[in-house]
PDB file of N, CA and C in Angstrom:
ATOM      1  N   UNK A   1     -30.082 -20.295  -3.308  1.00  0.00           N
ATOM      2  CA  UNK A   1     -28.816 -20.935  -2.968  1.00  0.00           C
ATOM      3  C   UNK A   1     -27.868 -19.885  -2.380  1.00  0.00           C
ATOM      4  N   UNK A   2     -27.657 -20.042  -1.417  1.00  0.00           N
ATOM      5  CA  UNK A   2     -26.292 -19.428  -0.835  1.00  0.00           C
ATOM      6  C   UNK A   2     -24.900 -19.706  -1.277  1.00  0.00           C
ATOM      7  N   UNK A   3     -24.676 -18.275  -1.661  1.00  0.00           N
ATOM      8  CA  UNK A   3     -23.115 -18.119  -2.870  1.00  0.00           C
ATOM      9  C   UNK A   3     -21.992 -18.511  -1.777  1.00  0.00           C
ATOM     10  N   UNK A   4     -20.963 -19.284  -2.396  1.00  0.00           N
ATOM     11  CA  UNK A   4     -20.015 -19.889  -1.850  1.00  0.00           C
ATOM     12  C   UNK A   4     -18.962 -18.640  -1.695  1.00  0.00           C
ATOM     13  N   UNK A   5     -18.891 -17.462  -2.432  1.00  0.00           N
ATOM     14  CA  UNK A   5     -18.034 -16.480  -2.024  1.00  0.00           C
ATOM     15  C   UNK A   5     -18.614 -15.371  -1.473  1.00  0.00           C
ATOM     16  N   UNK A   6     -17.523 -15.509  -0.801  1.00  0.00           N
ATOM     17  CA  UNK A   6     -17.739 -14.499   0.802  1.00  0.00           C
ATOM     18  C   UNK A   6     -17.477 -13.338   0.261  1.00  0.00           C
ATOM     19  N   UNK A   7     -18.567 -12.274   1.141  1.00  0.00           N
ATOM     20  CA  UNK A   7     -18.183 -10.593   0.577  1.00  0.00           C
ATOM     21  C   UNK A   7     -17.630  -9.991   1.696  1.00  0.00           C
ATOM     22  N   UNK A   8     -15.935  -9.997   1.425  1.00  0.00           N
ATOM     23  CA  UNK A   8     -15.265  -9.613   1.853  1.00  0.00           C
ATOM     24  C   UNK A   8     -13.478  -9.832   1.030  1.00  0.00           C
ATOM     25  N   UNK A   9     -13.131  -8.753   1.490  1.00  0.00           N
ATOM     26  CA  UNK A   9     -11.866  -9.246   0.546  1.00  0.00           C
ATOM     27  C   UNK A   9     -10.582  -8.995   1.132  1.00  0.00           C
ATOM     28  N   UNK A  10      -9.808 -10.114   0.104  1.00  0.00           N
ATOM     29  CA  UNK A  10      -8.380 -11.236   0.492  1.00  0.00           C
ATOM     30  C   UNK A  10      -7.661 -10.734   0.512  1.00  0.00           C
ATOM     31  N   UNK A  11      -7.070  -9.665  -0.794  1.00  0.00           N
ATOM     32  CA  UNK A  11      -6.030  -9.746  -0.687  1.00  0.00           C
ATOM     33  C   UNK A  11      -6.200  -7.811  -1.917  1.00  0.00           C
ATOM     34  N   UNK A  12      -5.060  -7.072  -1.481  1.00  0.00           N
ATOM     35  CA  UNK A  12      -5.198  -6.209  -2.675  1.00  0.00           C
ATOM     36  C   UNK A  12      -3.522  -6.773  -3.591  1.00  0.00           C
ATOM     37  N   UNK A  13      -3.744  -6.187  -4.632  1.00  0.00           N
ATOM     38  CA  UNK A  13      -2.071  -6.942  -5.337  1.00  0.00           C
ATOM     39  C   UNK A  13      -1.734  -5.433  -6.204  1.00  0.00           C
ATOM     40  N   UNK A  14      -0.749  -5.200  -5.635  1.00  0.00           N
ATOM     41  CA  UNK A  14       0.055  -3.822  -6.109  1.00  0.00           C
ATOM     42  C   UNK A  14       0.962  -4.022  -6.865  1.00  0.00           C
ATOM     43  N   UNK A  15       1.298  -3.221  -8.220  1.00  0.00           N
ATOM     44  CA  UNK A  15       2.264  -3.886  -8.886  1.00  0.00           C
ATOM     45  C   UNK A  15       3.569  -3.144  -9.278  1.00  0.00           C
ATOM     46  N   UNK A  16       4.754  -3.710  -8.878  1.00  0.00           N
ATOM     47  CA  UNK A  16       5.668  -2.963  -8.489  1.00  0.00           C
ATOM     48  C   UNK A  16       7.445  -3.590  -9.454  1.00  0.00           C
ATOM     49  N   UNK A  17       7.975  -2.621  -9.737  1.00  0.00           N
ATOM     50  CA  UNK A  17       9.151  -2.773 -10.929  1.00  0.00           C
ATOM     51  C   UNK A  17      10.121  -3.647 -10.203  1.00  0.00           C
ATOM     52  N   UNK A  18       9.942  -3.145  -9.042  1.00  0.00           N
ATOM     53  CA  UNK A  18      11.724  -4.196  -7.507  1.00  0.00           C
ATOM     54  C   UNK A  18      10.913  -4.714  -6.789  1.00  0.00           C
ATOM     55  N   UNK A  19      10.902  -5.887  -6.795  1.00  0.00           N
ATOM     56  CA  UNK A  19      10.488  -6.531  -5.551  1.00  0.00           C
ATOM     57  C   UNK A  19      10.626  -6.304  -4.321  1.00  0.00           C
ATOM     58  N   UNK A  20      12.140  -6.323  -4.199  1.00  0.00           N
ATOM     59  CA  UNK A  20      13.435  -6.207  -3.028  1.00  0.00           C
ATOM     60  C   UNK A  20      13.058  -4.530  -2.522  1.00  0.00           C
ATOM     61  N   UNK A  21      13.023  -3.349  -3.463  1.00  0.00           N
ATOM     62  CA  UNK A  21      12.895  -2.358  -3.074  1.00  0.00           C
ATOM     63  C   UNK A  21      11.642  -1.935  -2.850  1.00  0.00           C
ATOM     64  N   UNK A  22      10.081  -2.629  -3.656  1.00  0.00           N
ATOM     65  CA  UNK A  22       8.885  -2.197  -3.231  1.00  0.00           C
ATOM     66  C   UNK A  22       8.993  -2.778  -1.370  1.00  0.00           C
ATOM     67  N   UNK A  23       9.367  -4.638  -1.016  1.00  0.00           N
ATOM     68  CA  UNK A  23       9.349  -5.023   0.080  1.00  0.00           C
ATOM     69  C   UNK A  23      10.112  -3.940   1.086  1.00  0.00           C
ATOM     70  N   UNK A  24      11.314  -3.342   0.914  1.00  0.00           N
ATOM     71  CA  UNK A  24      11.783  -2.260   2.067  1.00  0.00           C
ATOM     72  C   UNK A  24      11.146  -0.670   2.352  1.00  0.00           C
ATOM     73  N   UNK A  25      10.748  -0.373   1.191  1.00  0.00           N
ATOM     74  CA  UNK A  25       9.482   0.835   1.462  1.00  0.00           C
ATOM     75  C   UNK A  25       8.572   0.705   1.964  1.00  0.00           C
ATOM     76  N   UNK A  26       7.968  -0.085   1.860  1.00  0.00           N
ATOM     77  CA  UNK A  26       6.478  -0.475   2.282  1.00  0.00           C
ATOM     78  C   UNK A  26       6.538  -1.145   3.375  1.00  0.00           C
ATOM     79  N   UNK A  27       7.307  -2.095   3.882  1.00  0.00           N
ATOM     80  CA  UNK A  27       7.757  -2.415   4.966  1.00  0.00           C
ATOM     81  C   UNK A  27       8.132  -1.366   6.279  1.00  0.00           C
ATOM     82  N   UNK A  28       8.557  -0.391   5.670  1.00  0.00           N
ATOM     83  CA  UNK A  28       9.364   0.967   6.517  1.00  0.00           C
ATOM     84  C   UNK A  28       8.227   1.749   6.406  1.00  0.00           C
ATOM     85  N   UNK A  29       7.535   2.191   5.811  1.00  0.00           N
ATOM     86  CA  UNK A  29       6.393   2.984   6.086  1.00  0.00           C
ATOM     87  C   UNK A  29       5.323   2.426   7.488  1.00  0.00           C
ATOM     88  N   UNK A  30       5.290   1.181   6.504  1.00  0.00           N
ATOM     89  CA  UNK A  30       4.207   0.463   7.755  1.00  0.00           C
ATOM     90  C   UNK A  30       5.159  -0.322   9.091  1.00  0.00           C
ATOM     91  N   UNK A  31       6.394   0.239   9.341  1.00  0.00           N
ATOM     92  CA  UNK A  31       6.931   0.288  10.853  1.00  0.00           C
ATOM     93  C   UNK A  31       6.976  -1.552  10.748  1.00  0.00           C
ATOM     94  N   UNK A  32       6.965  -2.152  10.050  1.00  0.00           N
ATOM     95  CA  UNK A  32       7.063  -3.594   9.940  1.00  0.00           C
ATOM     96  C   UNK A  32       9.089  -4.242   9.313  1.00  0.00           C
ATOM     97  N   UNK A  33       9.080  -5.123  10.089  1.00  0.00           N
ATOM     98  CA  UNK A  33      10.510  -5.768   9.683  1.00  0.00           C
ATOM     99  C   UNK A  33      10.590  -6.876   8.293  1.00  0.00           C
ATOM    100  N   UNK A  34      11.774  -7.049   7.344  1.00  0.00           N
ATOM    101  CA  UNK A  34      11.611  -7.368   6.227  1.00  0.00           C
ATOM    102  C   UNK A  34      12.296  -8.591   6.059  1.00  0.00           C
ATOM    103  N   UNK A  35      12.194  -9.448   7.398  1.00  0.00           N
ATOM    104  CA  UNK A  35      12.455 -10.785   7.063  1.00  0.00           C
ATOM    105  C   UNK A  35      12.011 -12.022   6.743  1.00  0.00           C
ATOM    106  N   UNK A  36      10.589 -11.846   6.182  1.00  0.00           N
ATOM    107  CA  UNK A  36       9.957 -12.502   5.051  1.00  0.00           C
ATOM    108  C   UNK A  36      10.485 -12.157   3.893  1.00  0.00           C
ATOM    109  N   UNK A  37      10.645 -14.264   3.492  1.00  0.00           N
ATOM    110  CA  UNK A  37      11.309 -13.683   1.818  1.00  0.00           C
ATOM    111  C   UNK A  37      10.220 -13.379   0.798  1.00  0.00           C
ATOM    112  N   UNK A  38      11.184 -12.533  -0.160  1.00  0.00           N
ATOM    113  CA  UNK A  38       9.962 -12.696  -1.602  1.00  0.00           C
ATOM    114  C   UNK A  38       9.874 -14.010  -1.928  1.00  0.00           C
ATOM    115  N   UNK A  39       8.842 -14.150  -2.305  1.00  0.00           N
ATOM    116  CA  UNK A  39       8.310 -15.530  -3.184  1.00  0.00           C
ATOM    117  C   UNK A  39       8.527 -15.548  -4.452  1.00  0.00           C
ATOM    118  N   UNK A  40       8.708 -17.198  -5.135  1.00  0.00           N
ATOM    119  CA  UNK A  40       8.803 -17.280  -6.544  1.00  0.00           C
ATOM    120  C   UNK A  40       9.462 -16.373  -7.021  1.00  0.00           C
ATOM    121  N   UNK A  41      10.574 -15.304  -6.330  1.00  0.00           N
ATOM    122  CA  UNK A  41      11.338 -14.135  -7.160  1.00  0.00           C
ATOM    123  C   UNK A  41      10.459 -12.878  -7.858  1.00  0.00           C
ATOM    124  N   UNK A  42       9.167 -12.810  -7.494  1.00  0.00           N
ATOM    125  CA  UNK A  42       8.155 -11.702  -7.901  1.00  0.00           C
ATOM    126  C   UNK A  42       7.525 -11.658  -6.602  1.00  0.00           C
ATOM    127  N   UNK A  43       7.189 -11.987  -5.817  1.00  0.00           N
ATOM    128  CA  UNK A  43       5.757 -11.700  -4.433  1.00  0.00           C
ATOM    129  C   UNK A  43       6.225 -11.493  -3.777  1.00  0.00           C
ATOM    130  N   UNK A  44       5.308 -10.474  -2.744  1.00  0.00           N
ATOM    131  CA  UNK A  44       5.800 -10.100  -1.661  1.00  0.00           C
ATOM    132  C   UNK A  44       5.241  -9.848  -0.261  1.00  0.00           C
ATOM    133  N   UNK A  45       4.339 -10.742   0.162  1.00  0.00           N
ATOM    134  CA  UNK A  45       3.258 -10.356   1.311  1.00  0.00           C
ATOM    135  C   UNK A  45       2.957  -9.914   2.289  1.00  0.00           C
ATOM    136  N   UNK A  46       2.904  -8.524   2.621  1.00  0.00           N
ATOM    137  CA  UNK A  46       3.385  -7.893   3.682  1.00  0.00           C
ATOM    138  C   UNK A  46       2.269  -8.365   4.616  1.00  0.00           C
ATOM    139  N   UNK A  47       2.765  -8.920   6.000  1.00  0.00           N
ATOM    140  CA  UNK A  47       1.509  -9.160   6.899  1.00  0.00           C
ATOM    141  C   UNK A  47       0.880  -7.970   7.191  1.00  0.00           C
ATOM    142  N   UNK A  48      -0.077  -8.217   7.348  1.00  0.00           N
ATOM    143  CA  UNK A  48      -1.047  -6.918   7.306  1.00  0.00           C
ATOM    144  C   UNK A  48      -2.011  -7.280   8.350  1.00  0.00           C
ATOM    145  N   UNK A  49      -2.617  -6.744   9.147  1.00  0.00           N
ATOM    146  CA  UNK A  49      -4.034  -6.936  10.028  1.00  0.00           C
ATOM    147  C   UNK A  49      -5.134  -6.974   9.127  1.00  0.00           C
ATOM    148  N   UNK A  50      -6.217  -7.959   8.658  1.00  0.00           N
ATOM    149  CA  UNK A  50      -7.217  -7.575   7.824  1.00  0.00           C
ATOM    150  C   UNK A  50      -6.959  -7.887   6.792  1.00  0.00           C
ATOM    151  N   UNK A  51      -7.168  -7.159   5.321  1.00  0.00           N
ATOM    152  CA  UNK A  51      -7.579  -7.545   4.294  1.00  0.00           C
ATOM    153  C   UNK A  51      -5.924  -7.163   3.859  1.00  0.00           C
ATOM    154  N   UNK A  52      -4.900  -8.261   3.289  1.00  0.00           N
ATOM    155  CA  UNK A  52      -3.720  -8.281   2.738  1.00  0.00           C
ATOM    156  C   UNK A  52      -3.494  -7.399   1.853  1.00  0.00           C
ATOM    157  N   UNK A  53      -2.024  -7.027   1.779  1.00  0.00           N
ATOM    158  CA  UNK A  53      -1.371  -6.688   0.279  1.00  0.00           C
ATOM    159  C   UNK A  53      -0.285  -7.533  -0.114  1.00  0.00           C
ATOM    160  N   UNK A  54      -0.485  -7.807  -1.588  1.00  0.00           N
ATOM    161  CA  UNK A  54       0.360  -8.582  -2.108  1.00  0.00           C
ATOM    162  C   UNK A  54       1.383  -7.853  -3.116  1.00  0.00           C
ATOM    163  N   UNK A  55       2.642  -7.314  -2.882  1.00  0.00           N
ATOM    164  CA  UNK A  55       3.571  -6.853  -4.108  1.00  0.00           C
ATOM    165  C   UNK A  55       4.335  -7.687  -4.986  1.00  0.00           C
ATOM    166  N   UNK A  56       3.365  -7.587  -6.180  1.00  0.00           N
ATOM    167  CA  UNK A  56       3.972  -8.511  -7.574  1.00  0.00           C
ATOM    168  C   UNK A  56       4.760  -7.805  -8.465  1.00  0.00           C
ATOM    169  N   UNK A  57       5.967  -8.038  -8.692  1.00  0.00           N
ATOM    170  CA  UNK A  57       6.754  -7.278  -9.649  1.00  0.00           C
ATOM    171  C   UNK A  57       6.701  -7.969 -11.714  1.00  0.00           C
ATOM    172  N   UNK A  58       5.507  -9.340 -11.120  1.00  0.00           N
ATOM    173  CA  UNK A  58       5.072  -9.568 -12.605  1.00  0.00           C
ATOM    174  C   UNK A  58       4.145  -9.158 -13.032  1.00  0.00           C
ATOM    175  N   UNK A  59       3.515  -8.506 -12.163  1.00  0.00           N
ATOM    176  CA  UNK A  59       2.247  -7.546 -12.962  1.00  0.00           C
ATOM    177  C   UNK A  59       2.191  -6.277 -13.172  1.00  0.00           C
ATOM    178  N   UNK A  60       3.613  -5.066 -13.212  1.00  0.00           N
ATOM    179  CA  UNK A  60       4.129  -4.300 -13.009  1.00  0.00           C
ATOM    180  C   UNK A  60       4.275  -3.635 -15.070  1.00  0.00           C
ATOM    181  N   UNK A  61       3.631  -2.899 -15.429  1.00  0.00           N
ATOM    182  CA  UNK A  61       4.176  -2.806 -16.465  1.00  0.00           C
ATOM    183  C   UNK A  61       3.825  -1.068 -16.149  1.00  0.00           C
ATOM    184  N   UNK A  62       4.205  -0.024 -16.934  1.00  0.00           N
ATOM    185  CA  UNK A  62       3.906   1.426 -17.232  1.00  0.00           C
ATOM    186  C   UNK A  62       2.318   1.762 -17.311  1.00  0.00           C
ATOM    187  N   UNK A  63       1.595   0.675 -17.322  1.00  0.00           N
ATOM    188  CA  UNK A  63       0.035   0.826 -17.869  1.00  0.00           C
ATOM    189  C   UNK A  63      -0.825   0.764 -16.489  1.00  0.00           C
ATOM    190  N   UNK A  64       0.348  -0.584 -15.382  1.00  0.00           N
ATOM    191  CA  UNK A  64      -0.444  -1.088 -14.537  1.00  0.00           C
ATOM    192  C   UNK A  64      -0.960  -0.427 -13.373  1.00  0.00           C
ATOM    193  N   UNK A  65       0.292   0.776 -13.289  1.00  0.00           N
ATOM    194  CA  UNK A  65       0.259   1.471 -11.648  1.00  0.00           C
ATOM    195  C   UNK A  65      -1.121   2.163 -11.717  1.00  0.00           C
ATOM    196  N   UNK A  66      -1.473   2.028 -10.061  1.00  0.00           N
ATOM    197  CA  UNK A  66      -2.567   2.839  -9.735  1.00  0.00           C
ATOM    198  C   UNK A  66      -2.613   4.789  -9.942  1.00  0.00           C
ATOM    199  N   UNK A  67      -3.430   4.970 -10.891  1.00  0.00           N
ATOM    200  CA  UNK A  67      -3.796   6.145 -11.067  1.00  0.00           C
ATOM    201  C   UNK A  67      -4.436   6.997  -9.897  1.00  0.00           C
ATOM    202  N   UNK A  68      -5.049   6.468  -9.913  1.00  0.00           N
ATOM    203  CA  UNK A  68      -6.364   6.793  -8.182  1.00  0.00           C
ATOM    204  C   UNK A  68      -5.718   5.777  -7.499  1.00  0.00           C
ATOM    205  N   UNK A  69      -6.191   5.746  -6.261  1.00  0.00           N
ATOM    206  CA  UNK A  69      -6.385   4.423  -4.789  1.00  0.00           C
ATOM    207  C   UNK A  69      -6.999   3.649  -5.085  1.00  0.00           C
ATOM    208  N   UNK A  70      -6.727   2.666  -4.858  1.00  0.00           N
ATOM    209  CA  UNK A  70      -7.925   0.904  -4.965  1.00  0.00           C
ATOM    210  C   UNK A  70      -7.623   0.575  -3.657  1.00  0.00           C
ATOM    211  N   UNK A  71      -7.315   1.510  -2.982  1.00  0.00           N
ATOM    212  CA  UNK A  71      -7.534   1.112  -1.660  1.00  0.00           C
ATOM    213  C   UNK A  71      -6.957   1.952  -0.511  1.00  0.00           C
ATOM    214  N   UNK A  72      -7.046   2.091   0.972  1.00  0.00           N
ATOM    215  CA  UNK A  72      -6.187   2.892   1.807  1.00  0.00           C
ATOM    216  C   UNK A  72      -5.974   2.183   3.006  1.00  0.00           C
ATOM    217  N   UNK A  73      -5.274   3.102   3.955  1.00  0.00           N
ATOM    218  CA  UNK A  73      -4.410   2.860   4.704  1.00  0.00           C
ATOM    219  C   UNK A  73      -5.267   3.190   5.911  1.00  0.00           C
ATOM    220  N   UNK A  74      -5.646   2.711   7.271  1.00  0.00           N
ATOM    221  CA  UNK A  74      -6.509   3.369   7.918  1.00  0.00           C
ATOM    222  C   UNK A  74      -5.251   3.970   8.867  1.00  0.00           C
ATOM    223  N   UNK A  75      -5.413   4.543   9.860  1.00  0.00           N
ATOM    224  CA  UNK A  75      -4.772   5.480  10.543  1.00  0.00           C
ATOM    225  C   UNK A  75      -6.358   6.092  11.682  1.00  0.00           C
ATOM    226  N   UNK A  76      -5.880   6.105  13.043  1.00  0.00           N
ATOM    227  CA  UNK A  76      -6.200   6.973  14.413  1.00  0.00           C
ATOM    228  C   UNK A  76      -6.051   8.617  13.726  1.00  0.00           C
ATOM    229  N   UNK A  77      -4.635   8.538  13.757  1.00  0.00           N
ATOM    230  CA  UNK A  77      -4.690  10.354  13.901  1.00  0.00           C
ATOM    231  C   UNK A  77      -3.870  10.677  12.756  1.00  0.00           C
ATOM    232  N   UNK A  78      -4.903  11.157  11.816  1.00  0.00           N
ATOM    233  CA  UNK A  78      -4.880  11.781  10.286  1.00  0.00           C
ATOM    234  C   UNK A  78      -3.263  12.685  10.245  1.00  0.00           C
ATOM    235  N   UNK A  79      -3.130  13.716  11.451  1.00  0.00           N
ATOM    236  CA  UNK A  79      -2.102  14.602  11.060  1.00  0.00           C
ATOM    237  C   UNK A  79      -1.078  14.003  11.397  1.00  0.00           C
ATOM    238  N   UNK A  80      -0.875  13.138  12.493  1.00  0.00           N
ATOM    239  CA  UNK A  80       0.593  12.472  12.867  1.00  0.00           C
ATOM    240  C   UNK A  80       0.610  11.578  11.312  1.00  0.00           C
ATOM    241  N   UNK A  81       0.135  10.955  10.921  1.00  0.00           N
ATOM    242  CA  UNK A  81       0.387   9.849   9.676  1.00  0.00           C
ATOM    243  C   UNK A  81       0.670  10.831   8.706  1.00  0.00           C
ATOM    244  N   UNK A  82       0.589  11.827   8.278  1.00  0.00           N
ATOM    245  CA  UNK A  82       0.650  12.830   7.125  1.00  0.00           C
ATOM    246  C   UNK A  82       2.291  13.218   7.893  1.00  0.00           C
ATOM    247  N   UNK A  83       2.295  14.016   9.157  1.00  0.00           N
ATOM    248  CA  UNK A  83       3.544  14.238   9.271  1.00  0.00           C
ATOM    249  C   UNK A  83       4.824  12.888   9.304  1.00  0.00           C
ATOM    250  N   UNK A  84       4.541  12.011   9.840  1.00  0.00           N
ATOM    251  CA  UNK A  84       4.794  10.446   9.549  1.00  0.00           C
ATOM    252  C   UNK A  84       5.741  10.250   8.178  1.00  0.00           C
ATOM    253  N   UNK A  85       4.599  10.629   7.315  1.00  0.00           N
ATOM    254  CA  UNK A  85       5.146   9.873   6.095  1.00  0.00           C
ATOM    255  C   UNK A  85       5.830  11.331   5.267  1.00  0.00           C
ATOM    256  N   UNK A  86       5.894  12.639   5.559  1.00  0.00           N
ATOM    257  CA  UNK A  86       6.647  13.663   5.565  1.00  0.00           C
ATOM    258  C   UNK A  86       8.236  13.349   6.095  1.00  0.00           C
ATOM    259  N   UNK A  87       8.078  12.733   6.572  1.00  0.00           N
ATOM    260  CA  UNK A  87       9.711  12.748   7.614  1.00  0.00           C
ATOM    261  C   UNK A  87       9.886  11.579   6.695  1.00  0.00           C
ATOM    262  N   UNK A  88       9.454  10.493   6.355  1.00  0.00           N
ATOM    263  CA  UNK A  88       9.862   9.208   5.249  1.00  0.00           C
ATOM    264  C   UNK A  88       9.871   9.677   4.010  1.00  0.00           C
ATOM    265  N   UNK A  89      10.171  11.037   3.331  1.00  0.00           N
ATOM    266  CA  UNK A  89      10.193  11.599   2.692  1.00  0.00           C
ATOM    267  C   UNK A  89       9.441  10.850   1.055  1.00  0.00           C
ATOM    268  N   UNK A  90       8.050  10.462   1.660  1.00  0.00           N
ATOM    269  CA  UNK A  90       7.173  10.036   0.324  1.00  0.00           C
ATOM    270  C   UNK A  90       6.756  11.072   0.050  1.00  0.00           C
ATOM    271  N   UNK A  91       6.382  10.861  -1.511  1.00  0.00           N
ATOM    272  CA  UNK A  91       5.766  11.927  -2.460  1.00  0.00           C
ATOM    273  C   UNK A  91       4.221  11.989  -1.936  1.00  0.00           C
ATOM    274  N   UNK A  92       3.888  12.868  -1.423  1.00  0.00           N
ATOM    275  CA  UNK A  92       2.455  13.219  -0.519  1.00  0.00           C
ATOM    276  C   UNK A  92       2.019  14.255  -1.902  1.00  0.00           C
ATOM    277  N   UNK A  93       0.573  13.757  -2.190  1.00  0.00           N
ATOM    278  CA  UNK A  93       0.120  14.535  -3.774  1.00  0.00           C
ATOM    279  C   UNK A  93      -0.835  15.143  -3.051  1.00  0.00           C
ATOM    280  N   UNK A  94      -1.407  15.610  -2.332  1.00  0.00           N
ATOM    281  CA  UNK A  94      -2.838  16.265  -1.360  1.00  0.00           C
ATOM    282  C   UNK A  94      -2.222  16.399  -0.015  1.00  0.00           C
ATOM    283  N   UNK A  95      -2.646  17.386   0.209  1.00  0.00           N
ATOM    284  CA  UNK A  95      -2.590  17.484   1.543  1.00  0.00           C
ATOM    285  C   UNK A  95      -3.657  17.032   2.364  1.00  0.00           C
ATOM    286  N   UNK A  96      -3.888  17.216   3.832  1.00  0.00           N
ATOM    287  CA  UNK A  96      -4.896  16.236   4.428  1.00  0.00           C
ATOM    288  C   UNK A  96      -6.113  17.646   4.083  1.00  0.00           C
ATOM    289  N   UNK A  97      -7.562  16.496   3.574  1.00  0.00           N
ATOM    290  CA  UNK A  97      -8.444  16.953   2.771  1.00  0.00           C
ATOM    291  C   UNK A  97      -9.824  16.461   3.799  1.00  0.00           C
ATOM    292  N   UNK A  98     -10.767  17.292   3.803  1.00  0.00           N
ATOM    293  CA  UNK A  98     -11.858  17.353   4.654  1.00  0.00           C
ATOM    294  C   UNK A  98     -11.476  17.132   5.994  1.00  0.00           C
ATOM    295  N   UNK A  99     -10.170  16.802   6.368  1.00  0.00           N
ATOM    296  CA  UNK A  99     -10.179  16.406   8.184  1.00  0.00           C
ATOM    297  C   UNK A  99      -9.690  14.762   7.946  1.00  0.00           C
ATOM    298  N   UNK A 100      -9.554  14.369   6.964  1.00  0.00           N
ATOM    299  CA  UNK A 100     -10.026  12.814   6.745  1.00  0.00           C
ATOM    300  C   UNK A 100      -8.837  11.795   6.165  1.00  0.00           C
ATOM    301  N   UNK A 101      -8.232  12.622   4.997  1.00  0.00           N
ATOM    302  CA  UNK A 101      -7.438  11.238   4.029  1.00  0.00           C
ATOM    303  C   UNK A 101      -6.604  12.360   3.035  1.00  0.00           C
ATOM    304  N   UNK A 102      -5.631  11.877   2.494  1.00  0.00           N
ATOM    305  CA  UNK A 102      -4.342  12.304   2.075  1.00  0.00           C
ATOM    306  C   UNK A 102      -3.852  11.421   0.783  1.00  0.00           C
ATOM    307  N   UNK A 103      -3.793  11.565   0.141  1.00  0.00           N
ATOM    308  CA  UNK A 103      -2.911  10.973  -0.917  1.00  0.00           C
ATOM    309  C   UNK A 103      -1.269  10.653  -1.141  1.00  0.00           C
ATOM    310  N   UNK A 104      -0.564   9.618  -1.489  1.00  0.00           N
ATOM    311  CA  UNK A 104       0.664   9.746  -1.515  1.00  0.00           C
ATOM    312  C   UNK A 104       0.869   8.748  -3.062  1.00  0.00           C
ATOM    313  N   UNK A 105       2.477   9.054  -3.299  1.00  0.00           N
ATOM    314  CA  UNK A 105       2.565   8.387  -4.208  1.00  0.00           C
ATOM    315  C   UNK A 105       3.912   6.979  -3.420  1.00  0.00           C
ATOM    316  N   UNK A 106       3.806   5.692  -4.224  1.00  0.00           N
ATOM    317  CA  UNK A 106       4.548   4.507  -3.806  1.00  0.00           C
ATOM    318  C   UNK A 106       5.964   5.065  -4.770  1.00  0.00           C
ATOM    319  N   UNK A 107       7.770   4.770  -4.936  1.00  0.00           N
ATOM    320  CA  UNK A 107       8.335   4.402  -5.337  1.00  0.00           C
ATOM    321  C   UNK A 107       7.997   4.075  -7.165  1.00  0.00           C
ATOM    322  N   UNK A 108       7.050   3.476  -7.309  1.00  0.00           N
ATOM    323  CA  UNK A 108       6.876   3.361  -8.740  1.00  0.00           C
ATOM    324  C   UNK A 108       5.833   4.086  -9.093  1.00  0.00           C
ATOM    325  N   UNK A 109       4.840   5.346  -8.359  1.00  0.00           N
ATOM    326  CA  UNK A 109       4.162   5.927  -8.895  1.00  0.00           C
ATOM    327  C   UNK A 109       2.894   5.410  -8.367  1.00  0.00           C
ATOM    328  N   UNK A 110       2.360   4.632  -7.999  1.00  0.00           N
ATOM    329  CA  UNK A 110       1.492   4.180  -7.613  1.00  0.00           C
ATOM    330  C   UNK A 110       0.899   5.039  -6.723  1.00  0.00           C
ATOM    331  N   UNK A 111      -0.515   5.448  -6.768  1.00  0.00           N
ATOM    332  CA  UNK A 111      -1.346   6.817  -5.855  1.00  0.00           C
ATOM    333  C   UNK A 111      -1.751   5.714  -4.899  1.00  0.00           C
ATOM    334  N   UNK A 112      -2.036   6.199  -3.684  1.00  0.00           N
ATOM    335  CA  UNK A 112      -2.282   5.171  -2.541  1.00  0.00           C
ATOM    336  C   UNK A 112      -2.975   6.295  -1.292  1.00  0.00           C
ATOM    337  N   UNK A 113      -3.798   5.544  -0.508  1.00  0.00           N
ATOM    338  CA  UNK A 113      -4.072   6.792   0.584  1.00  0.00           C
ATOM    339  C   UNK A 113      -4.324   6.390   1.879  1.00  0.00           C
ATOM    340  N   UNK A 114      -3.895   7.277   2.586  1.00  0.00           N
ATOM    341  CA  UNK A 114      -4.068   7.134   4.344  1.00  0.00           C
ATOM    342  C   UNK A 114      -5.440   7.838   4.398  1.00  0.00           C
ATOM    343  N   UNK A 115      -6.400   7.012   5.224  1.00  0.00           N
ATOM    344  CA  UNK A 115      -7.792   7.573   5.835  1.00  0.00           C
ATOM    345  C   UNK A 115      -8.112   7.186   7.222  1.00  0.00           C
ATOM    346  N   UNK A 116      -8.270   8.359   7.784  1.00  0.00           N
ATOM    347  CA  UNK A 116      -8.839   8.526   9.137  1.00  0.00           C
ATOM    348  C   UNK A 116      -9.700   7.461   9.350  1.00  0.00           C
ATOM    349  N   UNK A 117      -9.971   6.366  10.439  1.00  0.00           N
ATOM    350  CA  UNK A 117     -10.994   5.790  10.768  1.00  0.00           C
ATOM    351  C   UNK A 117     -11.676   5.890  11.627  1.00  0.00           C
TER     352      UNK A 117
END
């Protein structure tokens, strides 16, 4: 029998303390405008090309933030995106590593990463 779910995926869901303030960071990083509202007063769906992110400020507790990446950011040219997000003065935890991908931290701590594609 052929499985009814598709291998590929929907949506990632990041979990974040401000709605209002995860939506204007993340919005401003990714060069995108912030006149989509939050939803239900917790969501926040940034259009994205590809596989979504969703910022929920109800799934947000001290336990929840990402330790490691559950996911990244693709990027053309590794050093402009590192200097990029230098001038947006995010917390960058690695510097760019093998030629390839970089680590940063989100507003609430959350580890997240830009990778070369």
């Amino acid at each position: 029998m052929m499985s009814p779910i598709l291998n590929e995926v929907g949506t990632v869901f990041i979990p974040v303390s401000n709605i209002g303030r995860a939506r204007d960071w993340y919005c401003d990083i990714l060069g995108l405008t912030t006149e989509e509202e939050v939803q239900f007063g917790h969501l926040f769906v940034i259009p994205m090309n590809g596989t979504g992110i969703v910022l929920d400020s109800k799934l947000y507790s001290e336990d929840s933030i990402f330790i490691k990446p559950a996911f990244h950011f693709n990027t053309k040219d590794i050093h402009k995106a590192y200097e990029y997000m230098k001038s947006k003065d995010v917390e960058l935890i690695s510097s760019i590593e093998h030629g390839h991908w970089f680590n940063f931290k989100d507003p609430d701590g959350n580890v997240l990463m830009v990778c070369k594609c």
